[in-house]
N, C-alpha and C. Protein backbone atom coordinates (compact mmCIF):
# COMPACT_ATOMS: atom_id res chain seq x y z
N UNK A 1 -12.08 11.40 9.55
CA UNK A 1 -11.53 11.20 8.22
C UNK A 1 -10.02 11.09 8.33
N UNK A 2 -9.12 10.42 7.71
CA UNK A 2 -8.01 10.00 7.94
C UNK A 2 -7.53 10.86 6.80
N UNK A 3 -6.27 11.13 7.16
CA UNK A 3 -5.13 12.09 6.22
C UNK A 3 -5.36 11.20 5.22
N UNK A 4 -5.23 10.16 5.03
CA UNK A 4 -5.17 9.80 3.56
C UNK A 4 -5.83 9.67 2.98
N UNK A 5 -6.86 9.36 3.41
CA UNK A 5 -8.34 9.83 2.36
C UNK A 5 -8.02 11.08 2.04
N UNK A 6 -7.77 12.10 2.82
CA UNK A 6 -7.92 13.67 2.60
C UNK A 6 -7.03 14.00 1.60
N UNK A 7 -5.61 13.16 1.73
CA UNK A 7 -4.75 13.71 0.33
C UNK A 7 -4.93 12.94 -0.84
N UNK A 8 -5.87 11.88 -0.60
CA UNK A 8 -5.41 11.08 -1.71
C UNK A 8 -6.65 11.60 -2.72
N UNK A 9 -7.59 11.94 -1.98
CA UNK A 9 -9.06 12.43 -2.87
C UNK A 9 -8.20 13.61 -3.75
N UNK A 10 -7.34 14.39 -3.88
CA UNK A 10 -6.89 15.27 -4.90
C UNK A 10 -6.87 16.46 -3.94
N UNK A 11 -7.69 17.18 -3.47
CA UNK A 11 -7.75 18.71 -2.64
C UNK A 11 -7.16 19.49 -3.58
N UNK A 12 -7.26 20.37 -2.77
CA UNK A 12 -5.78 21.36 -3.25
C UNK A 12 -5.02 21.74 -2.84
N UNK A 13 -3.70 22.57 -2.74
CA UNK A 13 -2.67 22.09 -2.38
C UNK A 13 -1.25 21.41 -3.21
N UNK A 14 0.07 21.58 -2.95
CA UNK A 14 0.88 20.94 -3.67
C UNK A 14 1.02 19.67 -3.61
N UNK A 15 1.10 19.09 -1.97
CA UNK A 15 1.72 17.90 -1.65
C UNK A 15 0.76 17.07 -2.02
N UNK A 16 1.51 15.50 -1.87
CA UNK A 16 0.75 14.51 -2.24
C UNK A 16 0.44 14.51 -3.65
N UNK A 17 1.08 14.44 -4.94
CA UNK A 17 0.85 14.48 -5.76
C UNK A 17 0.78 12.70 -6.23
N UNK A 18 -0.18 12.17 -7.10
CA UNK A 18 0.13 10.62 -7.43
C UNK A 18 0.62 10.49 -8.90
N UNK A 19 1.06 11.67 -9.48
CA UNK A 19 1.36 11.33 -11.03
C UNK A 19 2.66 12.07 -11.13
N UNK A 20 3.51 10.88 -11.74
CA UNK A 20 4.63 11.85 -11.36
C UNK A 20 5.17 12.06 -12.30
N UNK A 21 6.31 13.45 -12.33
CA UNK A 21 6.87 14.50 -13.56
C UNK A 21 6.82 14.09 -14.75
N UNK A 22 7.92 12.55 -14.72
CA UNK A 22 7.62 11.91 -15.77
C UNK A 22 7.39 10.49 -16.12
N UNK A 23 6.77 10.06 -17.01
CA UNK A 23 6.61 8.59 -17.37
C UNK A 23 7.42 8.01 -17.28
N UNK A 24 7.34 6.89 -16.08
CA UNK A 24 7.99 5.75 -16.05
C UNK A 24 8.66 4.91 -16.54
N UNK A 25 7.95 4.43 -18.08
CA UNK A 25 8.32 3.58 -18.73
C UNK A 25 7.46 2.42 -18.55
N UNK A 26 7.39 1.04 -19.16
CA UNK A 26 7.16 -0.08 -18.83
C UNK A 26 7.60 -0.49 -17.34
N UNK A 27 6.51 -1.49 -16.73
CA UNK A 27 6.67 -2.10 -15.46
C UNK A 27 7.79 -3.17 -15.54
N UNK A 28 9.12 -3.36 -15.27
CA UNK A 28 9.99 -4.08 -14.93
C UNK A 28 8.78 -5.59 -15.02
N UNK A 29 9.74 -6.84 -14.95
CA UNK A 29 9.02 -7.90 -14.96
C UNK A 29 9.83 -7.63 -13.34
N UNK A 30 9.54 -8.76 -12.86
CA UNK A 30 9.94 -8.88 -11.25
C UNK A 30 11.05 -9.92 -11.03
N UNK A 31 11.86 -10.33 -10.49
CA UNK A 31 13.39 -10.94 -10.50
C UNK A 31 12.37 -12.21 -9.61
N UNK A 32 13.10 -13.47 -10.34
CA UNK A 32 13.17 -14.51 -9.53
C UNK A 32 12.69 -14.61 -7.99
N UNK A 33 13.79 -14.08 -7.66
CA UNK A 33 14.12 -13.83 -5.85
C UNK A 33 12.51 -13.35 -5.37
N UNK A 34 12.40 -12.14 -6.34
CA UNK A 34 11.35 -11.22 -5.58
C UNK A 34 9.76 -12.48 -5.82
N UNK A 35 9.68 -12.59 -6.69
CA UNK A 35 8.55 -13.87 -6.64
C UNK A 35 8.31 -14.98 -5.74
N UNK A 36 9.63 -15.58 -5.28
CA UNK A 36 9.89 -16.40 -4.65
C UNK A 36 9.83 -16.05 -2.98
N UNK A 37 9.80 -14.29 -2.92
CA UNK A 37 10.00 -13.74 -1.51
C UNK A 37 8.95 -13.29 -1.48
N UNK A 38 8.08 -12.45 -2.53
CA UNK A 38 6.78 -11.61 -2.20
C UNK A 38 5.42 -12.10 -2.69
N UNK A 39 5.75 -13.39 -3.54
CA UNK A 39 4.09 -13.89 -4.08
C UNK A 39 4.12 -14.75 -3.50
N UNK A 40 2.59 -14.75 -3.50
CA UNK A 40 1.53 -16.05 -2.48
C UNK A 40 0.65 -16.69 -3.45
N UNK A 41 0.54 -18.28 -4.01
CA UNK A 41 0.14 -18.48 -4.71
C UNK A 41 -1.41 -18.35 -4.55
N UNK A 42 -2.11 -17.45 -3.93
CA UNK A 42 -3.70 -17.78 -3.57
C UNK A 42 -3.81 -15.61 -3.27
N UNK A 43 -3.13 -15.28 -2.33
CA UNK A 43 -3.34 -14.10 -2.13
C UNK A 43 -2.69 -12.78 -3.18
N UNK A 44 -1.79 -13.62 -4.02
CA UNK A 44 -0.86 -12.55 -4.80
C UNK A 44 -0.06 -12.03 -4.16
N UNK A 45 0.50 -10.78 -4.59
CA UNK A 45 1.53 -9.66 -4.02
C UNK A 45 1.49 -8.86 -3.23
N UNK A 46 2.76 -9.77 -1.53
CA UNK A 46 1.70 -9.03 -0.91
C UNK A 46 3.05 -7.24 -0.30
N UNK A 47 2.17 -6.60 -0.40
CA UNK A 47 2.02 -5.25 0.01
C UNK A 47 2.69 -4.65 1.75
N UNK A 48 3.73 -4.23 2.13
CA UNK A 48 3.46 -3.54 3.65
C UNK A 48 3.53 -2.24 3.27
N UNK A 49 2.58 -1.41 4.28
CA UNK A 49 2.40 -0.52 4.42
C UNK A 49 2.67 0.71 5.43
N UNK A 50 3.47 1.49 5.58
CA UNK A 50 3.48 1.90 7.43
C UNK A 50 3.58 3.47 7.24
N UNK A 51 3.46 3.67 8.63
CA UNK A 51 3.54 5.76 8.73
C UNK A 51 1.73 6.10 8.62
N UNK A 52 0.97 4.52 9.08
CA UNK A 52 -0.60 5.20 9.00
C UNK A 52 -0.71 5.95 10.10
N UNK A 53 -1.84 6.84 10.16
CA UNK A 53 -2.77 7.42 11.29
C UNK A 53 -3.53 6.69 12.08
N UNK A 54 -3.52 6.78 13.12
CA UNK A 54 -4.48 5.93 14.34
C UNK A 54 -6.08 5.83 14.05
N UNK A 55 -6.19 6.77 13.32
CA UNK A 55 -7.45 6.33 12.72
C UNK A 55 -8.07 5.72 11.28
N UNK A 56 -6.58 5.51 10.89
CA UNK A 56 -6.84 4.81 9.48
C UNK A 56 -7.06 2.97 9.56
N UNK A 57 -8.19 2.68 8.65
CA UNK A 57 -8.70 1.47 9.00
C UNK A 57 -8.45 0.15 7.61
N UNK A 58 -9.11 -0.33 7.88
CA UNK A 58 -8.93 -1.77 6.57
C UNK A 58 -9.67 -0.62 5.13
N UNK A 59 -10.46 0.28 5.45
CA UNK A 59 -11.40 0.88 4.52
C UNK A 59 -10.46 2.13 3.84
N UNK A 60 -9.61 2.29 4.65
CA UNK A 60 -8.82 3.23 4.68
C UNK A 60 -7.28 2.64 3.65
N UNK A 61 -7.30 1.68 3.40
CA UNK A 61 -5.88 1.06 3.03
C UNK A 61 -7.12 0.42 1.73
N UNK A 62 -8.44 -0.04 1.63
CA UNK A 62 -8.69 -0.49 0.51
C UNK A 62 -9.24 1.17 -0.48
N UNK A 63 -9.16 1.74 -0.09
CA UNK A 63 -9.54 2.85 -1.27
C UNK A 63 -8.38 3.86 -1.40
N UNK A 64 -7.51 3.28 -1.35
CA UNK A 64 -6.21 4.09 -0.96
C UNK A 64 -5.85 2.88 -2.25
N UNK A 65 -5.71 1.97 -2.27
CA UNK A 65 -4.96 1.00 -3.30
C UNK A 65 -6.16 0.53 -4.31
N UNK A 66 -7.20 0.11 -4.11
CA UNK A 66 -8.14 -0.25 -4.73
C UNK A 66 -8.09 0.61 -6.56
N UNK A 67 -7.71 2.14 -6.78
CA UNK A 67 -7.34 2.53 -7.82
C UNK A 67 -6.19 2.11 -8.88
N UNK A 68 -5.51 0.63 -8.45
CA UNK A 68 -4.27 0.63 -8.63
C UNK A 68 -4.38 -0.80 -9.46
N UNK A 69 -5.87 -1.67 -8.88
CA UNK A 69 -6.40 -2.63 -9.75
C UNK A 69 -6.37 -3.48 -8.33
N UNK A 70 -6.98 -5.32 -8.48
CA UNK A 70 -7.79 -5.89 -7.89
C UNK A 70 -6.83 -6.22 -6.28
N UNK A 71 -7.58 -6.10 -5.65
CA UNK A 71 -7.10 -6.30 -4.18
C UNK A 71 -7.43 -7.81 -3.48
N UNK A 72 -6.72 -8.43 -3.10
CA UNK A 72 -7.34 -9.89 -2.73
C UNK A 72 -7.85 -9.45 -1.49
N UNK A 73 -7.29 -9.32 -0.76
CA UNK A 73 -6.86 -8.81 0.95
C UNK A 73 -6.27 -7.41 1.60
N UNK A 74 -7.10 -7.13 2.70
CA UNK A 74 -6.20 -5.54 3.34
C UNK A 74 -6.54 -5.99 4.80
N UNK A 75 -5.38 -5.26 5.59
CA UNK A 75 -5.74 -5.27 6.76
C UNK A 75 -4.48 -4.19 7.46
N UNK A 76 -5.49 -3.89 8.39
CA UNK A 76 -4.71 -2.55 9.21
C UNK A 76 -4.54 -3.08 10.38
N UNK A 77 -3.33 -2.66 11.15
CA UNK A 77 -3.23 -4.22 12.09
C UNK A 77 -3.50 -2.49 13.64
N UNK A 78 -5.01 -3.10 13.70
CA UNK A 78 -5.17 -2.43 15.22
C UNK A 78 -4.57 -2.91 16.74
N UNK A 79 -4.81 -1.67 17.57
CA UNK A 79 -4.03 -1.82 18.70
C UNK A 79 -5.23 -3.06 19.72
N UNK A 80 -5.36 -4.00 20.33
CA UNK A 80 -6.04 -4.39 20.70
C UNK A 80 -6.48 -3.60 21.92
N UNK A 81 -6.46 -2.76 22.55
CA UNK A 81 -7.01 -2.02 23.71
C UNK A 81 -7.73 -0.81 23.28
N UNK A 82 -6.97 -0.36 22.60
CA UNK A 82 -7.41 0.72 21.82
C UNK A 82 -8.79 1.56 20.54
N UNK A 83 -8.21 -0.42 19.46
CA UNK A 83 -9.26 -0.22 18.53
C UNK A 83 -8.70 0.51 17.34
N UNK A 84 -7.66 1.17 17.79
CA UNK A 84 -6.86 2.32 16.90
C UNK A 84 -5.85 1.47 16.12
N UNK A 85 -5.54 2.08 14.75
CA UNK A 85 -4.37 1.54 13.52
C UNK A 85 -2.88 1.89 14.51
N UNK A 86 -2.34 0.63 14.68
CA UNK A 86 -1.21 0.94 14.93
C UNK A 86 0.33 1.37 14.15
N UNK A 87 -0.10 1.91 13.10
CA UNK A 87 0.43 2.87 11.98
C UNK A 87 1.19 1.82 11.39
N UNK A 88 0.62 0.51 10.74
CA UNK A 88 1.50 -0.15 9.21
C UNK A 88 -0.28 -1.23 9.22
N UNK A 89 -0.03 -1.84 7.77
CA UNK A 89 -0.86 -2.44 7.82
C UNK A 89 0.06 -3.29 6.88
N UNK A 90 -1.03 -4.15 5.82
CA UNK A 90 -0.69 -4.97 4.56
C UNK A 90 -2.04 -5.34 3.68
N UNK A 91 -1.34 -5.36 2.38
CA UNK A 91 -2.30 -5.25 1.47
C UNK A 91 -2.06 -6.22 0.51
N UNK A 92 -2.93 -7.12 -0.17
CA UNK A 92 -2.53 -8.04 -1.15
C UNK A 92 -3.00 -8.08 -2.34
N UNK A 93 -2.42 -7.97 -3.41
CA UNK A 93 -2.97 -7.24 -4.70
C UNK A 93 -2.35 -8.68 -6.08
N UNK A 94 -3.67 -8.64 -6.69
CA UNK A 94 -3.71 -9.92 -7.51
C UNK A 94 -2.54 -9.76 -8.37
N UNK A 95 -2.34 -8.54 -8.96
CA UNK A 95 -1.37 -8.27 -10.21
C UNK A 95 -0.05 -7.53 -9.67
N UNK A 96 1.30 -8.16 -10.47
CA UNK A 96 2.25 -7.48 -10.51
C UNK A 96 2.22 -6.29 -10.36
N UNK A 97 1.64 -5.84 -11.83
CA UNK A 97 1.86 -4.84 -12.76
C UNK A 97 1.49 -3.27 -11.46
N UNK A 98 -0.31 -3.83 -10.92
CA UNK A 98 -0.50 -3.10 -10.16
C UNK A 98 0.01 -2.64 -8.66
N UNK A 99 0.44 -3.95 -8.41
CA UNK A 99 0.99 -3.85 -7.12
C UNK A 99 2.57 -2.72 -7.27
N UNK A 100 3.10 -3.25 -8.42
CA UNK A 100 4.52 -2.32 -8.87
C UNK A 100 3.71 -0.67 -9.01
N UNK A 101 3.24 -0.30 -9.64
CA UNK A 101 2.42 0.52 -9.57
C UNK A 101 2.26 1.55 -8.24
N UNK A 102 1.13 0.71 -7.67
CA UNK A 102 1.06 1.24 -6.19
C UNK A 102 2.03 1.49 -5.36
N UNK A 103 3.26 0.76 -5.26
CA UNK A 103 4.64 0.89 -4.59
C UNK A 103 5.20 1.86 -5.21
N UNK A 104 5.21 2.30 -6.45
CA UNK A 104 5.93 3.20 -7.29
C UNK A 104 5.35 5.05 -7.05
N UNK A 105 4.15 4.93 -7.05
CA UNK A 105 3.19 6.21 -6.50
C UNK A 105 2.51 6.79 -5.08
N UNK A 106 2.52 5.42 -4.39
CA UNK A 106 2.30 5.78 -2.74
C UNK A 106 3.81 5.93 -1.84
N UNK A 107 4.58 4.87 -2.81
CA UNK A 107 5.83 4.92 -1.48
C UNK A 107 6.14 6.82 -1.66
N UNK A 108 6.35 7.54 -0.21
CA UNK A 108 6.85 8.98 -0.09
C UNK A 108 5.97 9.62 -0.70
N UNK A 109 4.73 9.38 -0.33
CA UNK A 109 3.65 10.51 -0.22
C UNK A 109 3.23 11.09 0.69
N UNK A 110 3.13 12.37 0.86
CA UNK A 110 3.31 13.26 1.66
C UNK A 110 1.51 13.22 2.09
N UNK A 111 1.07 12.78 3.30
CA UNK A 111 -0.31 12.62 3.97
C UNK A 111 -0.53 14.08 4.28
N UNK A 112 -2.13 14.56 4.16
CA UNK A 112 -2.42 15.79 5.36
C UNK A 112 -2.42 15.79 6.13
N UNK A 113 -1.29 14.44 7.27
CA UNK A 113 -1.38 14.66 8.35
C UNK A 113 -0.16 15.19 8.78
N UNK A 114 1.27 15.15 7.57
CA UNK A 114 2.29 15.52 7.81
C UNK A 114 2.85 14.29 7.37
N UNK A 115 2.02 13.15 7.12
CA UNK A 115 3.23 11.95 7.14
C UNK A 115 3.76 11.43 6.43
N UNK A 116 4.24 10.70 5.71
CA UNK A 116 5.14 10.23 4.78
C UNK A 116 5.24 8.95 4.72
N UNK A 117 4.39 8.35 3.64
CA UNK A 117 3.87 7.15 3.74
C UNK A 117 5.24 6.18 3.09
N UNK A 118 4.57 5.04 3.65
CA UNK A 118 5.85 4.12 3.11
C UNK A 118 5.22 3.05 2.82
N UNK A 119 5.48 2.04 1.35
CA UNK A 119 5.22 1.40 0.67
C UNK A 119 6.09 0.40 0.29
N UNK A 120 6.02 -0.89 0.88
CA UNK A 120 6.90 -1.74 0.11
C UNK A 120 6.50 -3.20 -0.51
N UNK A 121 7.38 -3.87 -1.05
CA UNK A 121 6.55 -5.09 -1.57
C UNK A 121 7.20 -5.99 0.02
N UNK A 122 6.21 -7.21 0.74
CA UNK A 122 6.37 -7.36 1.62
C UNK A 122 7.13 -9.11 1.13
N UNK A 123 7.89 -9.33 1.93
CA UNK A 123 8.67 -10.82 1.92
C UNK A 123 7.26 -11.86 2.74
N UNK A 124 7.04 -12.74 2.30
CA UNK A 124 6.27 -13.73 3.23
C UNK A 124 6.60 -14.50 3.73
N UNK A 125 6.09 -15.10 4.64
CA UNK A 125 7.02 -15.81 6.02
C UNK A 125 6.53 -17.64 5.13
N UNK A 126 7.21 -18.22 5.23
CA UNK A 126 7.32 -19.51 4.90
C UNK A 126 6.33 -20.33 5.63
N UNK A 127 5.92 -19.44 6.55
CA UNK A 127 4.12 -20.39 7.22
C UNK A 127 3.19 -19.95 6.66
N UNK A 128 2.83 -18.50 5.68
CA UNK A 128 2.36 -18.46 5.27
C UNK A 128 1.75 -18.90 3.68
N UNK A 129 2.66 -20.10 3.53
CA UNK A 129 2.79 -20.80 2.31
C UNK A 129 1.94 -22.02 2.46
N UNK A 130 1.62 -22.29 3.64
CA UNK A 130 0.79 -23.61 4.27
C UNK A 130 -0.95 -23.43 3.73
């Protein structure tokens, strides 16, 4: 079982909390730039992820975000000798709203493994526009 399943299911315990002190407010719309750098017209918004556990998998990154609303794509980028998560993956999520969301409540969450997850919206490479 991977730390993040373990903190993210609720337990008990302080750390890892996903709701935080106070309300946010409305989701920002997203700037020009960032549309133009982080959406994919077919996959949506896409997601990096890093600070996983060696045993955290594609299953592991979709029920970890999957609460956050629709997921196009996940993938945990394994070690090829190994088989093992080489601690970042990426995730691609249909909606803004949710993807802002998920970046807003996972980025600096504290894992039961000790770790301290990191969440960002990811830039796409201009081949991946093909």
């Amino acid at each position: 079982s991977s730390g993040i399943n373990a903190e993210y299911g609720g337990g008990g315990g302080g750390g890892g909390r996903l709701a935080p002190d106070v309300d946010s407010g409305p989701v920002p719309n997203p700037t020009p730039d960032m549309v133009e750098k982080c959406f994919h017209p077919t996959h949506g918004w896409g997601l990096y992820v890093c600070n996983l556990d060696a045993e955290d998998s594609d299953v592991t990154l979709y029920r970890l975000f999957a609460p956050f609303g629709p997921i196009t794509s996940v993938r945990a980028m394994l070690d090829m000798t190994s088989n093992k998560c080489r601690g970042y993956g990426f995730v691609n999520m249909a909606k803004y709203d949710s993807a802002y969301e998920a970046v807003r409540l996972l980025h600096g969450l504290e894992l039961a493994t000790g770790r301290v997850l990191n969440v960002s919206f990811k830039a796409q490479k201009r081949s991946e526009f093909r």
